[in-house]
N, C-alpha and C. Protein backbone atom coordinates (compact mmCIF):
# COMPACT_ATOMS: atom_id res chain seq x y z
N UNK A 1 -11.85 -11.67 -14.42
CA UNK A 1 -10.77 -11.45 -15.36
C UNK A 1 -9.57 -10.86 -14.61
N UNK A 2 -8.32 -11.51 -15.20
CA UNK A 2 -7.27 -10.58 -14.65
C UNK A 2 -6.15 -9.85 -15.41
N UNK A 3 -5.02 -9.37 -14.74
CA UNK A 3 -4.20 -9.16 -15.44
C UNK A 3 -3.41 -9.48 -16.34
N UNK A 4 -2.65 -10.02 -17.48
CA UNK A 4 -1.53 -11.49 -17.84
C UNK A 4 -0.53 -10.55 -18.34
N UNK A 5 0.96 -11.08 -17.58
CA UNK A 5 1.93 -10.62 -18.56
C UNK A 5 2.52 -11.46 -19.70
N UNK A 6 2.70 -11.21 -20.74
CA UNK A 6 3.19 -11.64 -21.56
C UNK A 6 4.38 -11.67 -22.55
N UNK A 7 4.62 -12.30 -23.08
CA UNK A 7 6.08 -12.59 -24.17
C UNK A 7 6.59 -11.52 -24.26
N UNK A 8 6.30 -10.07 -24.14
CA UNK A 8 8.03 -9.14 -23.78
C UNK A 8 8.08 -8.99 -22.89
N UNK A 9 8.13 -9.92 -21.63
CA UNK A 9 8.86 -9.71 -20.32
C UNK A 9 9.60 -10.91 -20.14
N UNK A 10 9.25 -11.78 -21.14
CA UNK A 10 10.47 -13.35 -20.90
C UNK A 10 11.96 -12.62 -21.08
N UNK A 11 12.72 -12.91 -20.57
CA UNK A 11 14.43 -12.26 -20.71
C UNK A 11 14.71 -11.24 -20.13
N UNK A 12 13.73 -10.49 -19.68
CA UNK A 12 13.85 -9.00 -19.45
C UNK A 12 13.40 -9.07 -17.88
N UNK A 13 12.29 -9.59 -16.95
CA UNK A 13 12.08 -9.18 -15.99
C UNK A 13 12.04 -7.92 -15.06
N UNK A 14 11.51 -7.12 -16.02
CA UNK A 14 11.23 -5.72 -15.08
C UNK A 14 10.68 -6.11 -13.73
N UNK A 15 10.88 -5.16 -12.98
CA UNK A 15 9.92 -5.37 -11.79
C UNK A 15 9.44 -3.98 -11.29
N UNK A 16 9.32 -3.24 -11.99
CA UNK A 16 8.52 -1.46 -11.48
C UNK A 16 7.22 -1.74 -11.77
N UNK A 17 6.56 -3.04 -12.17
CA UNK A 17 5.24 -3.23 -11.98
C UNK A 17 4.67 -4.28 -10.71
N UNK A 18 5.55 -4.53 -9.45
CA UNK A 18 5.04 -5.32 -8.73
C UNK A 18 4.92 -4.54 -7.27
N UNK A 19 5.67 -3.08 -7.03
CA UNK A 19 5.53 -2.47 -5.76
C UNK A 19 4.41 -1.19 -6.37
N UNK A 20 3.22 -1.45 -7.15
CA UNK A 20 2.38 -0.68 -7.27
C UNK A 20 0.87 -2.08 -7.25
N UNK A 21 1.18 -2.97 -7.06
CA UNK A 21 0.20 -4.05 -6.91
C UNK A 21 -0.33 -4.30 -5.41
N UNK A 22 -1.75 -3.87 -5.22
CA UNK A 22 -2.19 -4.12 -4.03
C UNK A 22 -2.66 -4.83 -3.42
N UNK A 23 -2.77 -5.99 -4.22
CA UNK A 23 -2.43 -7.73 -3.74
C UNK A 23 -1.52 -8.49 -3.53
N UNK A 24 -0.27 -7.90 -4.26
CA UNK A 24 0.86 -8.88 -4.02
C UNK A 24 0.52 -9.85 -5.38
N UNK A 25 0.16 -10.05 -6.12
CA UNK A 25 -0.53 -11.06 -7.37
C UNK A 25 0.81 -11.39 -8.13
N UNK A 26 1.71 -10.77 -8.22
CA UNK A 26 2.99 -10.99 -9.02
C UNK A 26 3.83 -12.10 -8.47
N UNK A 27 4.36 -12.73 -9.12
CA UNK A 27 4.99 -14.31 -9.00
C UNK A 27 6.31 -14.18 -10.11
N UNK A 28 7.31 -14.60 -8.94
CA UNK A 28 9.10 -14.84 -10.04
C UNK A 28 9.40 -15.35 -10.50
N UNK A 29 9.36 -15.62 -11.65
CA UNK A 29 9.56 -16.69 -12.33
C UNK A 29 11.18 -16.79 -12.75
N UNK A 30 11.85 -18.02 -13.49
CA UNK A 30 12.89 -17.35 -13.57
C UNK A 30 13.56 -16.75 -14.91
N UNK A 31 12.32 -16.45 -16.01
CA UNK A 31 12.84 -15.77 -17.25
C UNK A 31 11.79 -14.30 -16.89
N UNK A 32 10.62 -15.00 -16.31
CA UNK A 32 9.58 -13.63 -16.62
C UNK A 32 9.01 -13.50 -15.22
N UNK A 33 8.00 -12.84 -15.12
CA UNK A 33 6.94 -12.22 -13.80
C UNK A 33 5.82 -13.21 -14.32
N UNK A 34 4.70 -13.58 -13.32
CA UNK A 34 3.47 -14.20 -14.01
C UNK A 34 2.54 -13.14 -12.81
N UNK A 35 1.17 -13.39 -12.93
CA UNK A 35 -0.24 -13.00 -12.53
C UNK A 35 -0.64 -14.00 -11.35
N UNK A 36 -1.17 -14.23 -10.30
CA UNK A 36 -1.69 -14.81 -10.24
C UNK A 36 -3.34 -14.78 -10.11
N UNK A 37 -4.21 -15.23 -11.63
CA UNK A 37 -5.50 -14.49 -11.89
C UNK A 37 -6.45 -14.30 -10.36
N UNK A 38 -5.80 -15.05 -9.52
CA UNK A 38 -7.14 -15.32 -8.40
C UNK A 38 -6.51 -14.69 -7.52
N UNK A 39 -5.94 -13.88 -7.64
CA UNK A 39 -5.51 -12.55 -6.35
C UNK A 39 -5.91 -11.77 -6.69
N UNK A 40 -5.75 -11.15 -8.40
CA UNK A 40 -5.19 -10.40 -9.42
C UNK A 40 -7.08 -9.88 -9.13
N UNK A 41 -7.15 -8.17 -8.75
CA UNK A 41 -8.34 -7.52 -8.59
C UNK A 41 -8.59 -6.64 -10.19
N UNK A 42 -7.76 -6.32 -11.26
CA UNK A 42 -7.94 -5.89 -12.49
C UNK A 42 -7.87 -4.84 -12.48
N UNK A 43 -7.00 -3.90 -11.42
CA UNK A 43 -6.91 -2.61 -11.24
C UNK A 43 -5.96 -1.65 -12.05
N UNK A 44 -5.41 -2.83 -12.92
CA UNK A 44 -4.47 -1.98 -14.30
C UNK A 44 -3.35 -0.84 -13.24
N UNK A 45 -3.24 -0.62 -11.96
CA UNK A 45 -2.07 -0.17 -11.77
C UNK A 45 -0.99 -0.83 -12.34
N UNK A 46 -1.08 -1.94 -12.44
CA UNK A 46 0.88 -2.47 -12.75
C UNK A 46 0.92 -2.24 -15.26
N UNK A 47 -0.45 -2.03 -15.24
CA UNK A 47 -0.11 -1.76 -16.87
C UNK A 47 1.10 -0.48 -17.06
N UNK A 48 0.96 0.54 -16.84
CA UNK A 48 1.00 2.25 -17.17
C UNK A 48 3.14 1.51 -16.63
N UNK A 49 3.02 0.72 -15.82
CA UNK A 49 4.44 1.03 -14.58
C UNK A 49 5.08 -0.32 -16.13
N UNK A 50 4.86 -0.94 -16.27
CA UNK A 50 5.85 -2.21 -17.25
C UNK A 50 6.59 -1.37 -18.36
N UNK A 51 7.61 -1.15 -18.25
CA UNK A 51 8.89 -0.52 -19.39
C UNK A 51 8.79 -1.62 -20.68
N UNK A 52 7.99 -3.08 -21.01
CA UNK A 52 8.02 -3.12 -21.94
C UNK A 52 6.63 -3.70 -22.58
N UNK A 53 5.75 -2.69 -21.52
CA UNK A 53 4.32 -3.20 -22.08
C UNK A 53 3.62 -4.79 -22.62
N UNK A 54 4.25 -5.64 -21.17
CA UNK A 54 4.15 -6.80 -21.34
C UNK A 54 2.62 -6.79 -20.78
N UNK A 55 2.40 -6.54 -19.93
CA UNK A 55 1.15 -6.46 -19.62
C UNK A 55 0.17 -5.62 -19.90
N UNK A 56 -0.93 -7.16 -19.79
CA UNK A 56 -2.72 -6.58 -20.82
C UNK A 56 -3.38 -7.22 -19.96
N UNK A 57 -4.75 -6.57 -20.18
CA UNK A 57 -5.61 -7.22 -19.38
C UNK A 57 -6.31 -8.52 -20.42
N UNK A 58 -6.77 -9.41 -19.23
CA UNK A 58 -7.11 -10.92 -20.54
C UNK A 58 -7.56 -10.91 -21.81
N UNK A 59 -8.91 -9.53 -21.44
CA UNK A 59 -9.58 -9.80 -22.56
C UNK A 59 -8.71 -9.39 -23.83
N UNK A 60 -7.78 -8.21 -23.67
CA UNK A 60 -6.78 -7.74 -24.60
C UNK A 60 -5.36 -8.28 -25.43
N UNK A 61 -5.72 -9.65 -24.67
CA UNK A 61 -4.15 -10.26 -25.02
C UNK A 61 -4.09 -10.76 -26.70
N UNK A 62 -3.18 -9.67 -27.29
CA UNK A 62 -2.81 -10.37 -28.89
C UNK A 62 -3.10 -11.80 -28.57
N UNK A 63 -3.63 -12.08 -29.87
CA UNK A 63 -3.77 -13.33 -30.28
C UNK A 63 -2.64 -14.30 -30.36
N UNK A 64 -1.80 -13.99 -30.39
CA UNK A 64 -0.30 -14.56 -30.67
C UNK A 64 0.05 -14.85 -29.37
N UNK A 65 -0.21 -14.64 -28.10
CA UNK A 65 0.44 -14.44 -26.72
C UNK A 65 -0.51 -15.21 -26.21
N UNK A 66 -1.81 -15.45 -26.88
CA UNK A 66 -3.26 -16.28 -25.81
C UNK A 66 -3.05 -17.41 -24.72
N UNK A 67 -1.48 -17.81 -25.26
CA UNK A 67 -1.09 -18.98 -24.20
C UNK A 67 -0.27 -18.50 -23.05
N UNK A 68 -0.20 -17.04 -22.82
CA UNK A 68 0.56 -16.51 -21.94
C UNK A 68 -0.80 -16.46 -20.58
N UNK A 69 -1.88 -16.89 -21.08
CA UNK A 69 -3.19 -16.56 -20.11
C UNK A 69 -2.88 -17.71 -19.29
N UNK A 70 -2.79 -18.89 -19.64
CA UNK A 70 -2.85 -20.13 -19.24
C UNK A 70 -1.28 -20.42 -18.31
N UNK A 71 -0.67 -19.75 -19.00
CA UNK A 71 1.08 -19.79 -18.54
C UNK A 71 1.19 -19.01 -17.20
N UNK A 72 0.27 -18.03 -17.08
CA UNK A 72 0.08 -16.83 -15.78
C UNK A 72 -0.44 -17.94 -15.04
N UNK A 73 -1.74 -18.22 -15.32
CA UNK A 73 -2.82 -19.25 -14.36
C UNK A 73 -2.12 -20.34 -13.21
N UNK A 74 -1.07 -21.41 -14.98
CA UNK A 74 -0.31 -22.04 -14.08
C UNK A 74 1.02 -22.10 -13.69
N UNK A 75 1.36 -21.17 -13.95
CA UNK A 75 2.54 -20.85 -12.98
C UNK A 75 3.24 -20.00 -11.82
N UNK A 76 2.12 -18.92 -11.65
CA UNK A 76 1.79 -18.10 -10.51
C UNK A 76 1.81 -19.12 -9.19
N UNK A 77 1.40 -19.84 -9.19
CA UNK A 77 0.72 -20.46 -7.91
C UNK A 77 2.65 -21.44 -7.69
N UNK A 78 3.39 -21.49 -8.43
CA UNK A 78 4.45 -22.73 -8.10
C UNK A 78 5.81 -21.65 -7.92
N UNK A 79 5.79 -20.36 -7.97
CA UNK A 79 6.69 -19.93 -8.16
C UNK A 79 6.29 -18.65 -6.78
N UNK A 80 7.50 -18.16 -5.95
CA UNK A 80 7.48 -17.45 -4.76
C UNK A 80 7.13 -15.41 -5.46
N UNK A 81 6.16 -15.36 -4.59
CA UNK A 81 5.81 -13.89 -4.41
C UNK A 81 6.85 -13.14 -4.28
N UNK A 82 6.78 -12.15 -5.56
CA UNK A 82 7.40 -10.91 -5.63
C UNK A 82 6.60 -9.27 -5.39
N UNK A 83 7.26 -8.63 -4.52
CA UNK A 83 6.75 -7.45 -3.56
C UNK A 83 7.49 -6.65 -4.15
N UNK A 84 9.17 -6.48 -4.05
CA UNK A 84 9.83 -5.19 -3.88
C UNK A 84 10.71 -5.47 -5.55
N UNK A 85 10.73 -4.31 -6.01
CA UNK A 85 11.66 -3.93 -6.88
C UNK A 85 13.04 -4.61 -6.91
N UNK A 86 13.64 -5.33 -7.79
CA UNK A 86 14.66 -5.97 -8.29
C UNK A 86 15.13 -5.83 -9.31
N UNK A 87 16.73 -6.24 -9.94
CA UNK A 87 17.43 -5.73 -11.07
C UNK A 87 16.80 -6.42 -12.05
N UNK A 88 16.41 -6.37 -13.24
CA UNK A 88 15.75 -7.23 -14.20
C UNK A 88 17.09 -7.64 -14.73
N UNK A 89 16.61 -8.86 -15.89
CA UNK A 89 17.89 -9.67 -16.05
C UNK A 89 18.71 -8.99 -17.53
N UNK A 90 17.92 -8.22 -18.32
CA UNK A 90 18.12 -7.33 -19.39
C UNK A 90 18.78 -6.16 -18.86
């Protein structure tokens, strides 16, 4: 299981949850951040750090967001690794 961010980080792009990740698992998208589940170790550091509590762990994801699991899966892998802190777009 991994991490997934979801639907309140589309528009907004925080990034004070990707320089506390000790895989590197975070991916730029260009509205939101994604997971990528197969880096992603489930260590909930990057939950506590997201200013808009976009991120849950899988098993936790509202029902309403369940396609944000699949949206992490495939789009992590097509989009370039994010490490360091950046201006979000909000």
């Amino acid at each position: 299981m991994a991490m997934v961010v979801t639907e309140p980080c589309f528009g907004c792009r925080y990034t004070d949850c990707v320089v506390v990740c000790p895989c590197d698992s975070f991916h730029e998208g260009e509205q939101m951040l994604y997971i990528d589940p197969d880096s992603c170790i489930d260590c909930e550091a990057c939950i506590p750090e997201c200013p808009t509590e976009a991120i849950c762990h899988e098993d936790n994801v509202p029902t309403e967001w369940r396609d944000y699991i699949a949206l992490n899966r495939d789009l992590a892998p097509l989009c370039p690794s994010i490490t360091e802190k950046r201006t979000p777009l909000c």
